[in-house]
C-alpha atoms as a PDB file:
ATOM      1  CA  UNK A   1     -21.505  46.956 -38.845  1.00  0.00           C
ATOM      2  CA  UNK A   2     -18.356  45.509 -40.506  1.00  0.00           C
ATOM      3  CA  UNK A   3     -18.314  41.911 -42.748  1.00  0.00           C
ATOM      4  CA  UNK A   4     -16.572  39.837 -44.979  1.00  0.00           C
ATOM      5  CA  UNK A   5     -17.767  37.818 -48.031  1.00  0.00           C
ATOM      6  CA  UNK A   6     -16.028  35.215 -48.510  1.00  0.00           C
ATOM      7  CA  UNK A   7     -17.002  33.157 -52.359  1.00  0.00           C
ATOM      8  CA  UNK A   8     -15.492  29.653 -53.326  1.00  0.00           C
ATOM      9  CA  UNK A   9     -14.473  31.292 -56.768  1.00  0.00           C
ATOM     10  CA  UNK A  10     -14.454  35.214 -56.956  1.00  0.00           C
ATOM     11  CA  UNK A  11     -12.400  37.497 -54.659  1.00  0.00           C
ATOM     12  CA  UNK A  12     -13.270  38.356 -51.165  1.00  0.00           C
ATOM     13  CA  UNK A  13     -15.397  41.667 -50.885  1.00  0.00           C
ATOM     14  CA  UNK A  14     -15.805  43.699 -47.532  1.00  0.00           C
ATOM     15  CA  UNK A  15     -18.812  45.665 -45.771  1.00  0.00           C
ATOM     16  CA  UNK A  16     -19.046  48.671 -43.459  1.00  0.00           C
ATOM     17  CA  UNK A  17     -21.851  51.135 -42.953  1.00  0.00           C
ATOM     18  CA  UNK A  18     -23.291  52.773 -39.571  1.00  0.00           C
ATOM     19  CA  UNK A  19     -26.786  50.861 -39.460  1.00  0.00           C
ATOM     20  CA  UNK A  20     -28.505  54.048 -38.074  1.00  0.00           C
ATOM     21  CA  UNK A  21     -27.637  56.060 -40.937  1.00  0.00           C
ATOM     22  CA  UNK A  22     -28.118  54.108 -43.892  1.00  0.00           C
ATOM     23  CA  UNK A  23     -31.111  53.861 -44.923  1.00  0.00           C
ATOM     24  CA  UNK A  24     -31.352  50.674 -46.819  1.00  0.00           C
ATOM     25  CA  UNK A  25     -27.944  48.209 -45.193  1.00  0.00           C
ATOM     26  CA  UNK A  26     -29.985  45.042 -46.585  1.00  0.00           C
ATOM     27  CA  UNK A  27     -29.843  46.186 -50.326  1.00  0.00           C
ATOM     28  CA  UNK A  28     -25.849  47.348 -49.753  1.00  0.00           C
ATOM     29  CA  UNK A  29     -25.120  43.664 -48.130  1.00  0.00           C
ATOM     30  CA  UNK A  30     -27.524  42.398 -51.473  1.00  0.00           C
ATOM     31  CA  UNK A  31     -25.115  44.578 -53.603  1.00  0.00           C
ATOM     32  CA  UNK A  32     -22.265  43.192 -52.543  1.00  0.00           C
ATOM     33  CA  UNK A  33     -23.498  39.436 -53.171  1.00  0.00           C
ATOM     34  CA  UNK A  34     -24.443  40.279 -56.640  1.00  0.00           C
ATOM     35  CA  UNK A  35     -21.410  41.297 -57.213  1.00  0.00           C
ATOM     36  CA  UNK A  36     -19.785  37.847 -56.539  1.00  0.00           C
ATOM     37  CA  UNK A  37     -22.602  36.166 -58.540  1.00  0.00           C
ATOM     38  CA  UNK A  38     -24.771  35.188 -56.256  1.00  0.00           C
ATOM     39  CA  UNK A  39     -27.951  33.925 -57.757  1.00  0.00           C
ATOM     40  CA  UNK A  40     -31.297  34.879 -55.364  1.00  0.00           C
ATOM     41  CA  UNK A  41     -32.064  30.905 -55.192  1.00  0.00           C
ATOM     42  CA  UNK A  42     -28.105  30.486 -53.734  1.00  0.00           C
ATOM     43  CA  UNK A  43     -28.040  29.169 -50.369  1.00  0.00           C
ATOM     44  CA  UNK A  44     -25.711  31.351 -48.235  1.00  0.00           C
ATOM     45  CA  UNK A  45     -23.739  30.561 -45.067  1.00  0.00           C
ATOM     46  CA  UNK A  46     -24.309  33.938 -42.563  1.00  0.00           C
ATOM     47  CA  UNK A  47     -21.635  33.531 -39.643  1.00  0.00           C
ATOM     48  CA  UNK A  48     -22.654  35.900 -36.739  1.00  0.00           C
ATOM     49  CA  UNK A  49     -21.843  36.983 -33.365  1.00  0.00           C
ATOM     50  CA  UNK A  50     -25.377  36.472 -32.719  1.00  0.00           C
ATOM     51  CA  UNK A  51     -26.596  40.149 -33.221  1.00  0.00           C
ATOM     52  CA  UNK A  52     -30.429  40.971 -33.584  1.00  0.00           C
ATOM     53  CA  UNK A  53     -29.930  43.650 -36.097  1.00  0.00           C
ATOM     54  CA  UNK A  54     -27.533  42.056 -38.310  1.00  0.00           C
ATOM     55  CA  UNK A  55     -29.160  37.987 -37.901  1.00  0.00           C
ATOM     56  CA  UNK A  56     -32.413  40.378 -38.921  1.00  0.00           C
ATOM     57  CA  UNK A  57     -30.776  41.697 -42.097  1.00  0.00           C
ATOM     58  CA  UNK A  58     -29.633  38.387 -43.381  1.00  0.00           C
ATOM     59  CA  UNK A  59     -32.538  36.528 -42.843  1.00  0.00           C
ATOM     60  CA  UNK A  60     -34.632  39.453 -44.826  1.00  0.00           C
ATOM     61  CA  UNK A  61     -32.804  39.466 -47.484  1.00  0.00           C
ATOM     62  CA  UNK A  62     -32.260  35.447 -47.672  1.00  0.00           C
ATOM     63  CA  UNK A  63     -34.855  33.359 -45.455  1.00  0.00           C
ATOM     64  CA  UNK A  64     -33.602  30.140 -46.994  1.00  0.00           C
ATOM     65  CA  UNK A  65     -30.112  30.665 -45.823  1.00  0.00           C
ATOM     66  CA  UNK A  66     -27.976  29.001 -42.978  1.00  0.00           C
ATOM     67  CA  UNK A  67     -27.309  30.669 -39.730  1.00  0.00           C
ATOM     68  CA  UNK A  68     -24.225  29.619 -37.992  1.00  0.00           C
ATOM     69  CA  UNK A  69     -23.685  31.361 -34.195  1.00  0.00           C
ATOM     70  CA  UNK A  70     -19.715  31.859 -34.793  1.00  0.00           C
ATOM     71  CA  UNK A  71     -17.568  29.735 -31.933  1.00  0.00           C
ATOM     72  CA  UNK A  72     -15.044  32.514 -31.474  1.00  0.00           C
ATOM     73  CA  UNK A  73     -17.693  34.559 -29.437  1.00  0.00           C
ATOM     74  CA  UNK A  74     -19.029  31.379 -27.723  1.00  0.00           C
ATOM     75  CA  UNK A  75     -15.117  30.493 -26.698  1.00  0.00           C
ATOM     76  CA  UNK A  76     -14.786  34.217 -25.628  1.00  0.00           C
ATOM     77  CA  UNK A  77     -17.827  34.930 -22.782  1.00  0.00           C
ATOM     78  CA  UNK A  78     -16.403  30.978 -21.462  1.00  0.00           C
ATOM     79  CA  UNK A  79     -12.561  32.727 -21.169  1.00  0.00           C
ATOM     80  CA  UNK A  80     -13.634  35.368 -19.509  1.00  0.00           C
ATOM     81  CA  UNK A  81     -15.340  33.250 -16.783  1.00  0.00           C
ATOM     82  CA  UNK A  82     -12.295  31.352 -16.342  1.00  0.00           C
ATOM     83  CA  UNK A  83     -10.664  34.079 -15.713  1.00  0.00           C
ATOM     84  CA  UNK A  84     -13.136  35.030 -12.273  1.00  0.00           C
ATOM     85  CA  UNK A  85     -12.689  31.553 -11.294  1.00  0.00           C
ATOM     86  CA  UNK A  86      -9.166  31.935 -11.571  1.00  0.00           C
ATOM     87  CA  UNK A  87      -9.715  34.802  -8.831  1.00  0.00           C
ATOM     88  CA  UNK A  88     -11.953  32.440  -6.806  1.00  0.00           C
ATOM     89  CA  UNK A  89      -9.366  30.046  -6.481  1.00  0.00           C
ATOM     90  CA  UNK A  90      -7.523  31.882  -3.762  1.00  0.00           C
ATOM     91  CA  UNK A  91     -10.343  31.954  -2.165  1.00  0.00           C
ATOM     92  CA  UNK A  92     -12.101  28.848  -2.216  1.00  0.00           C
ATOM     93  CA  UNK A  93      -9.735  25.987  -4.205  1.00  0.00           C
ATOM     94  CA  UNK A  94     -12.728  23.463  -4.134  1.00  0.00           C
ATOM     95  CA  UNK A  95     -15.230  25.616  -5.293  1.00  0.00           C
ATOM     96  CA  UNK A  96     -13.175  27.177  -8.032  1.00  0.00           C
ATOM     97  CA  UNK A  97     -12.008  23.601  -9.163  1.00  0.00           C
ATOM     98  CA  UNK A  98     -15.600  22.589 -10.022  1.00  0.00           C
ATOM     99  CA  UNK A  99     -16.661  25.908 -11.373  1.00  0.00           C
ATOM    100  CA  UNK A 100     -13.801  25.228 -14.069  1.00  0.00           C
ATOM    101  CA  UNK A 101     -14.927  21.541 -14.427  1.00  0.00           C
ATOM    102  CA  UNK A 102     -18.539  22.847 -15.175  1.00  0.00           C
ATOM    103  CA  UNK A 103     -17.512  24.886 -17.840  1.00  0.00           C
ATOM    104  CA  UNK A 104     -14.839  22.705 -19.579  1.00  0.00           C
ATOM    105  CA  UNK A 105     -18.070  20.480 -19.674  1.00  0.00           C
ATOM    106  CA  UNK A 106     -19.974  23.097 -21.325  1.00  0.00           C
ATOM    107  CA  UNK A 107     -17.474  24.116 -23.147  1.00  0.00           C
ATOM    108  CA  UNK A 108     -17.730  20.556 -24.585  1.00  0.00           C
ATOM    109  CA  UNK A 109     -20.812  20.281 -25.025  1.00  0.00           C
ATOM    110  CA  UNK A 110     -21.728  23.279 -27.487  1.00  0.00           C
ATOM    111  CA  UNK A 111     -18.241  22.299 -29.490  1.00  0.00           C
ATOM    112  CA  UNK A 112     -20.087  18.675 -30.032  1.00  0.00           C
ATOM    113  CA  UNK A 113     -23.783  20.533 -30.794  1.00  0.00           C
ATOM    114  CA  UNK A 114     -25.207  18.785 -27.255  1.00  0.00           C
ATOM    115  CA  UNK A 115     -27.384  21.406 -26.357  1.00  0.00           C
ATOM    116  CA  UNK A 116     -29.404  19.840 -23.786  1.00  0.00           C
ATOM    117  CA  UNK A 117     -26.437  18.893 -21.724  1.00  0.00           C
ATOM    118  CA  UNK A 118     -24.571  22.154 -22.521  1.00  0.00           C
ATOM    119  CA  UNK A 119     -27.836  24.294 -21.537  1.00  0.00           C
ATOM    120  CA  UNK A 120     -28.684  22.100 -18.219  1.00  0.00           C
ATOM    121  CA  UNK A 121     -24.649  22.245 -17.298  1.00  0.00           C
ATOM    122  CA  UNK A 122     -25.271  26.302 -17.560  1.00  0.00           C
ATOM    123  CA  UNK A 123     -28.530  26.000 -15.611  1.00  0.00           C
ATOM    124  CA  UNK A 124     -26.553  23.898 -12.361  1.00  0.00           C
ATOM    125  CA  UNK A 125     -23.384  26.530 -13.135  1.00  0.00           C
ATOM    126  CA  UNK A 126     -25.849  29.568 -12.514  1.00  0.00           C
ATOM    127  CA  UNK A 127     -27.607  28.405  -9.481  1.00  0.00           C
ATOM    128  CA  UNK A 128     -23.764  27.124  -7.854  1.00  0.00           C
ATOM    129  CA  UNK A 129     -22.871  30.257  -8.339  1.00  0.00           C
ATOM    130  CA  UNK A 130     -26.052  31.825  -6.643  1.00  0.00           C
ATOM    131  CA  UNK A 131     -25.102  29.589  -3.678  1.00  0.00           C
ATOM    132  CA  UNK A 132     -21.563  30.973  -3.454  1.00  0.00           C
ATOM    133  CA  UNK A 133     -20.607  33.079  -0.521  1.00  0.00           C
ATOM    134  CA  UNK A 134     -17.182  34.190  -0.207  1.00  0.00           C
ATOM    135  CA  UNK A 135     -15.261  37.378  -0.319  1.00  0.00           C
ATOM    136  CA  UNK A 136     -14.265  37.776  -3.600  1.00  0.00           C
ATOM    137  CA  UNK A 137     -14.942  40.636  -4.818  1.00  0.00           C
ATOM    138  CA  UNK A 138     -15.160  39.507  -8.791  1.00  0.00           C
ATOM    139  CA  UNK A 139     -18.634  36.978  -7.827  1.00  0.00           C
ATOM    140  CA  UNK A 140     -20.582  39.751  -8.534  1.00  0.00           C
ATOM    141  CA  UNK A 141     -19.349  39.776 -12.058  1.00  0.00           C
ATOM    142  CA  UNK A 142     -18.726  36.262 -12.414  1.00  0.00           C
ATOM    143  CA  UNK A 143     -22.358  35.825 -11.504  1.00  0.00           C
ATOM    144  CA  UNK A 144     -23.922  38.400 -14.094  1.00  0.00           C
ATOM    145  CA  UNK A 145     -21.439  37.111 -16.659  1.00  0.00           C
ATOM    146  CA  UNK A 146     -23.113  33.568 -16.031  1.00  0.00           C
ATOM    147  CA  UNK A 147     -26.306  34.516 -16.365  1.00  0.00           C
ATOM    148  CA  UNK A 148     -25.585  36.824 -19.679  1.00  0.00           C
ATOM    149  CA  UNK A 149     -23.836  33.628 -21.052  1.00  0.00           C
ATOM    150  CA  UNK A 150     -27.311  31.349 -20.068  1.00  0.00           C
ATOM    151  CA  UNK A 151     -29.453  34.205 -21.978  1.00  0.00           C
ATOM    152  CA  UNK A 152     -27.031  34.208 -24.546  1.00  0.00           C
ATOM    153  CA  UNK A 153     -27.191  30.426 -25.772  1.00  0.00           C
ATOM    154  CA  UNK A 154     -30.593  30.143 -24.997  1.00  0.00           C
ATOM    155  CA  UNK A 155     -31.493  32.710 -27.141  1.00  0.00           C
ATOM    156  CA  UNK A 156     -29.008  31.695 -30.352  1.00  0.00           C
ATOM    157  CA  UNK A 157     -29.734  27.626 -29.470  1.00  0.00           C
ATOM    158  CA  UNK A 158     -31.283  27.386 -32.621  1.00  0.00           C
ATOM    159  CA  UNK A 159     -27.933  29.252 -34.338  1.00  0.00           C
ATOM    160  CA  UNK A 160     -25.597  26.403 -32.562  1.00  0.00           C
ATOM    161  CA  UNK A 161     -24.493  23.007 -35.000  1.00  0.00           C
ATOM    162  CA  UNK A 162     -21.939  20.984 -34.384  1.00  0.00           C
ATOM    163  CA  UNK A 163     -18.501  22.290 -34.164  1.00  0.00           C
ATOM    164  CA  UNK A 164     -16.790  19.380 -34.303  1.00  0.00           C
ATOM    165  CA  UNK A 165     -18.508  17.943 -36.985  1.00  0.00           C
ATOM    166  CA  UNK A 166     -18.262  21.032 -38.789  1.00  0.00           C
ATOM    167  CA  UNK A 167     -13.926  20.954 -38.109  1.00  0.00           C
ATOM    168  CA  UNK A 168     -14.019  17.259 -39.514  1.00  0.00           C
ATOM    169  CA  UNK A 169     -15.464  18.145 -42.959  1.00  0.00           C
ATOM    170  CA  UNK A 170     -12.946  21.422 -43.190  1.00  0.00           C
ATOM    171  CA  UNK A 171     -15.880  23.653 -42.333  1.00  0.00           C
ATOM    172  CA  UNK A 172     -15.849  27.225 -40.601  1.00  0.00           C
ATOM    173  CA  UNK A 173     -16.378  27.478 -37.244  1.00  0.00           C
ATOM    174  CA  UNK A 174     -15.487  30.961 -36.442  1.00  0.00           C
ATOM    175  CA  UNK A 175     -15.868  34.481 -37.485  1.00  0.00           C
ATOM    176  CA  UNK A 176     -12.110  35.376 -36.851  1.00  0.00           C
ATOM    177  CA  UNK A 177     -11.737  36.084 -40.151  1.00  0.00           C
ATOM    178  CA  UNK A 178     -14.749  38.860 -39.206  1.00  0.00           C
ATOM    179  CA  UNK A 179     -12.666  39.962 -36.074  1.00  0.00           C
ATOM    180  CA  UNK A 180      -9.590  40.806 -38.476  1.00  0.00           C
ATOM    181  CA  UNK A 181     -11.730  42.214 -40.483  1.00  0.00           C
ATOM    182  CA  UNK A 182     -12.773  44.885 -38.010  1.00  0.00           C
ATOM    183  CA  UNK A 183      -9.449  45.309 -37.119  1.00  0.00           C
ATOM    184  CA  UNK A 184      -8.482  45.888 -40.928  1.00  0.00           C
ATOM    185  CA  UNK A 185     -11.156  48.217 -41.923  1.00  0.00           C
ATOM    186  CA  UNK A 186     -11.683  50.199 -38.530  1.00  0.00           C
ATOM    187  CA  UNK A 187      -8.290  50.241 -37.616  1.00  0.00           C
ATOM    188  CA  UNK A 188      -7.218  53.450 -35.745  1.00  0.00           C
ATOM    189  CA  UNK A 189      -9.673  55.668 -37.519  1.00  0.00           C
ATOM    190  CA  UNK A 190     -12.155  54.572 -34.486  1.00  0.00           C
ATOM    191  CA  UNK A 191      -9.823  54.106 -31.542  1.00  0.00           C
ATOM    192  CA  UNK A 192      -9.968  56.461 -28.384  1.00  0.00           C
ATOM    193  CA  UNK A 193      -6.675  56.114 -27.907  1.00  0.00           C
ATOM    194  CA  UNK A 194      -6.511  58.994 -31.394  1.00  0.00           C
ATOM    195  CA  UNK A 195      -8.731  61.105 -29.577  1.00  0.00           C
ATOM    196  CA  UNK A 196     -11.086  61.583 -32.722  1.00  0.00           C
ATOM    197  CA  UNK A 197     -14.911  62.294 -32.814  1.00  0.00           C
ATOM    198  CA  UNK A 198     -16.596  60.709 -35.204  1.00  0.00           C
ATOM    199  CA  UNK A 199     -20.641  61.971 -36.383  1.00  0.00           C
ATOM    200  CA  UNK A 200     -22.650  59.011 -37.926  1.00  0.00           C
ATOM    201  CA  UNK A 201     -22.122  60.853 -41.369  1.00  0.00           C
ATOM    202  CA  UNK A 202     -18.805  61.031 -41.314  1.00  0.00           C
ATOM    203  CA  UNK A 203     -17.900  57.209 -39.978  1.00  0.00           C
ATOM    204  CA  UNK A 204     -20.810  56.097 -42.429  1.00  0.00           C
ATOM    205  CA  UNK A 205     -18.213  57.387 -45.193  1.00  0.00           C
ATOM    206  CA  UNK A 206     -14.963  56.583 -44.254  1.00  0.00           C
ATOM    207  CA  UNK A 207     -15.787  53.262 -43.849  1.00  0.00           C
ATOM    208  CA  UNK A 208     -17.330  53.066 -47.333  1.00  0.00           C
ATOM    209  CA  UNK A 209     -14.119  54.769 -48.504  1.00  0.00           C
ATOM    210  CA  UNK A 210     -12.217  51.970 -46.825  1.00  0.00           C
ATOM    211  CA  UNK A 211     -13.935  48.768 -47.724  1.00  0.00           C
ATOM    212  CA  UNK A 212     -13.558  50.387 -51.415  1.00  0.00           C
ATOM    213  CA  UNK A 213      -9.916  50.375 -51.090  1.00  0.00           C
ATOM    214  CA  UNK A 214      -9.558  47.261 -49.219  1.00  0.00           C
ATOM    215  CA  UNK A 215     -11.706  45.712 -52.270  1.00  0.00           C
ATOM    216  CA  UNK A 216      -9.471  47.585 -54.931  1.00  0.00           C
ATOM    217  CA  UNK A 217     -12.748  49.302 -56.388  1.00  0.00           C
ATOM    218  CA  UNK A 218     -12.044  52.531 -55.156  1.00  0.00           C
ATOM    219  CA  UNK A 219     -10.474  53.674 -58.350  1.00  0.00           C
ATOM    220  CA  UNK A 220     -13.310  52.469 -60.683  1.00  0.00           C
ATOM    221  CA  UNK A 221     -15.744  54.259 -58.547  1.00  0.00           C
ATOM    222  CA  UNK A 222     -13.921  57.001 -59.330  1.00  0.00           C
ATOM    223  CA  UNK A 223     -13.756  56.608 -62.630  1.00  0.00           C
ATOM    224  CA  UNK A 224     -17.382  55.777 -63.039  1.00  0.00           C
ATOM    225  CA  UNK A 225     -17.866  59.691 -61.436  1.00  0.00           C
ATOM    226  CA  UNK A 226     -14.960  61.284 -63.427  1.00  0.00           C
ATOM    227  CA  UNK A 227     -14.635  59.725 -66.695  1.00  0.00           C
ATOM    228  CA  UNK A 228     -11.829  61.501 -67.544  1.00  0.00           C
ATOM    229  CA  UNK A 229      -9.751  60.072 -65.008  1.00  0.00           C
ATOM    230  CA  UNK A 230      -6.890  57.440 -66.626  1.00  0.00           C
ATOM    231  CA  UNK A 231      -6.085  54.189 -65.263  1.00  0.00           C
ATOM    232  CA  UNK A 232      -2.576  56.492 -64.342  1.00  0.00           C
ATOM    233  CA  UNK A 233      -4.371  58.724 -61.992  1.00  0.00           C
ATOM    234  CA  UNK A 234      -3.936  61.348 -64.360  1.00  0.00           C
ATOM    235  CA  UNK A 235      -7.021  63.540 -64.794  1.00  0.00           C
ATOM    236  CA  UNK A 236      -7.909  65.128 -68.541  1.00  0.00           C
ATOM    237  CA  UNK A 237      -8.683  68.689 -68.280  1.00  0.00           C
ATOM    238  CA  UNK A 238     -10.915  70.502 -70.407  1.00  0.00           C
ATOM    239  CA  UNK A 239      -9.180  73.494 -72.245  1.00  0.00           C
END
């Protein structure tokens, strides 16, 4: 689980921990808030990818706060149904044409919070697509992917404002920021392309290790533990 705080007035802080293994996640995420002054009757703005676990941790720790579904994953299951149509086009040119129309309308839709039109455009998309018979071999996928999308936005509906709105008044829409943020605090260390195995233990720590650096604490934690340690990196050694 990897986030980004983001204050009006104090500097950014980061979070990282493997959910299984810590034993308390809520009270490190409440940590981190208190240390940007957060006051317990402050109304916080929790932008998700729509997770149970982390939507679970948030709303534990602040009922009272708002829960925004982030548009970047919304955008993201809609691309990657374009792209099947794209397939389907070769295939069937009519039938790919108003699969794409159907979800530039959705697509609409949930970026202008109409959630009765965007859910009954997914309904009519899902049972087109049950309909379909042709030979491409991606309408398997493009079918499952459909109906994971319909689950999806049912299930986060009450997650979904107005996007547009939300753009007018130089509000966030999307978690990008949370998507580089993986990127900066994962980096490598987790890719499979490096070949590395990683226990719970041991990715439970390096990430704390990183977010620390990436927060520029990582040297007052250390000097918390070793007070002998200068603000040099020199160490004082007892005689």
């Amino acid at each position: 689980m990897v986030g980004k705080s983001i204050p009006t007035d104090r500097p950014d802080l980061y979070l990282g921990l493997v959910q299984s293994h810590d034993e308390k996640p809520k009270r490190r995420l409440h940590e981190i808030l208190k240390d940007q002054g957060w006051q317990e009757n402050q109304q916080v703005t929790f932008m998700t990818d729509g997770g149970d676990t982390v939507i679970k941790i948030a709303r534990d720790m602040a009922p009272a706060s708002e829960h925004l579904l982030d548009w970047f994953h919304i955008t993201m299951r809609i691309t990657v149904m374009h792209q099947y149509v794209k397939g389907l086009a070769h295939l069937s040119p009519e039938e790919a044409e108003e699969m794409a129309r159907s979800l530039r309308q959705i697509k609409g839709c949930l970026w202008n919070g109409n959630l009765h039109d965007g859910q009954a455009a997914i309904d009519d998309l899902v049972m087109d697509l049950d309909e379909i018979e042709t030979g491409y071999a991606s309408t398997k996928a493009l079918r499952k992917a459909a109906n994971e999308f319909q689950t999806y936005i049912a299930n986060n509906a009450w997650m979904i404002p107005n996007y547009a709105e939300r753009r007018r008044y130089g509000e966030r829409v999307s978690t990008g920021f949370v998507e580089s943020t993986v990127n900066t605090v994962v980096g490598k260390r987790f890719c499979k392309r490096q070949q590395m195995r990683w226990s719970k233990t041991g990715a439970h720590l390096m990430l704390q290790t990183r977010t620390r650096t990436l927060d520029g604490t990582l040297r007052t934690k250390f000097q918390q533990w070793y007070p002998g340690m200068k603000a040099d990196g020199e160490i004082k050694m007892a005689a």
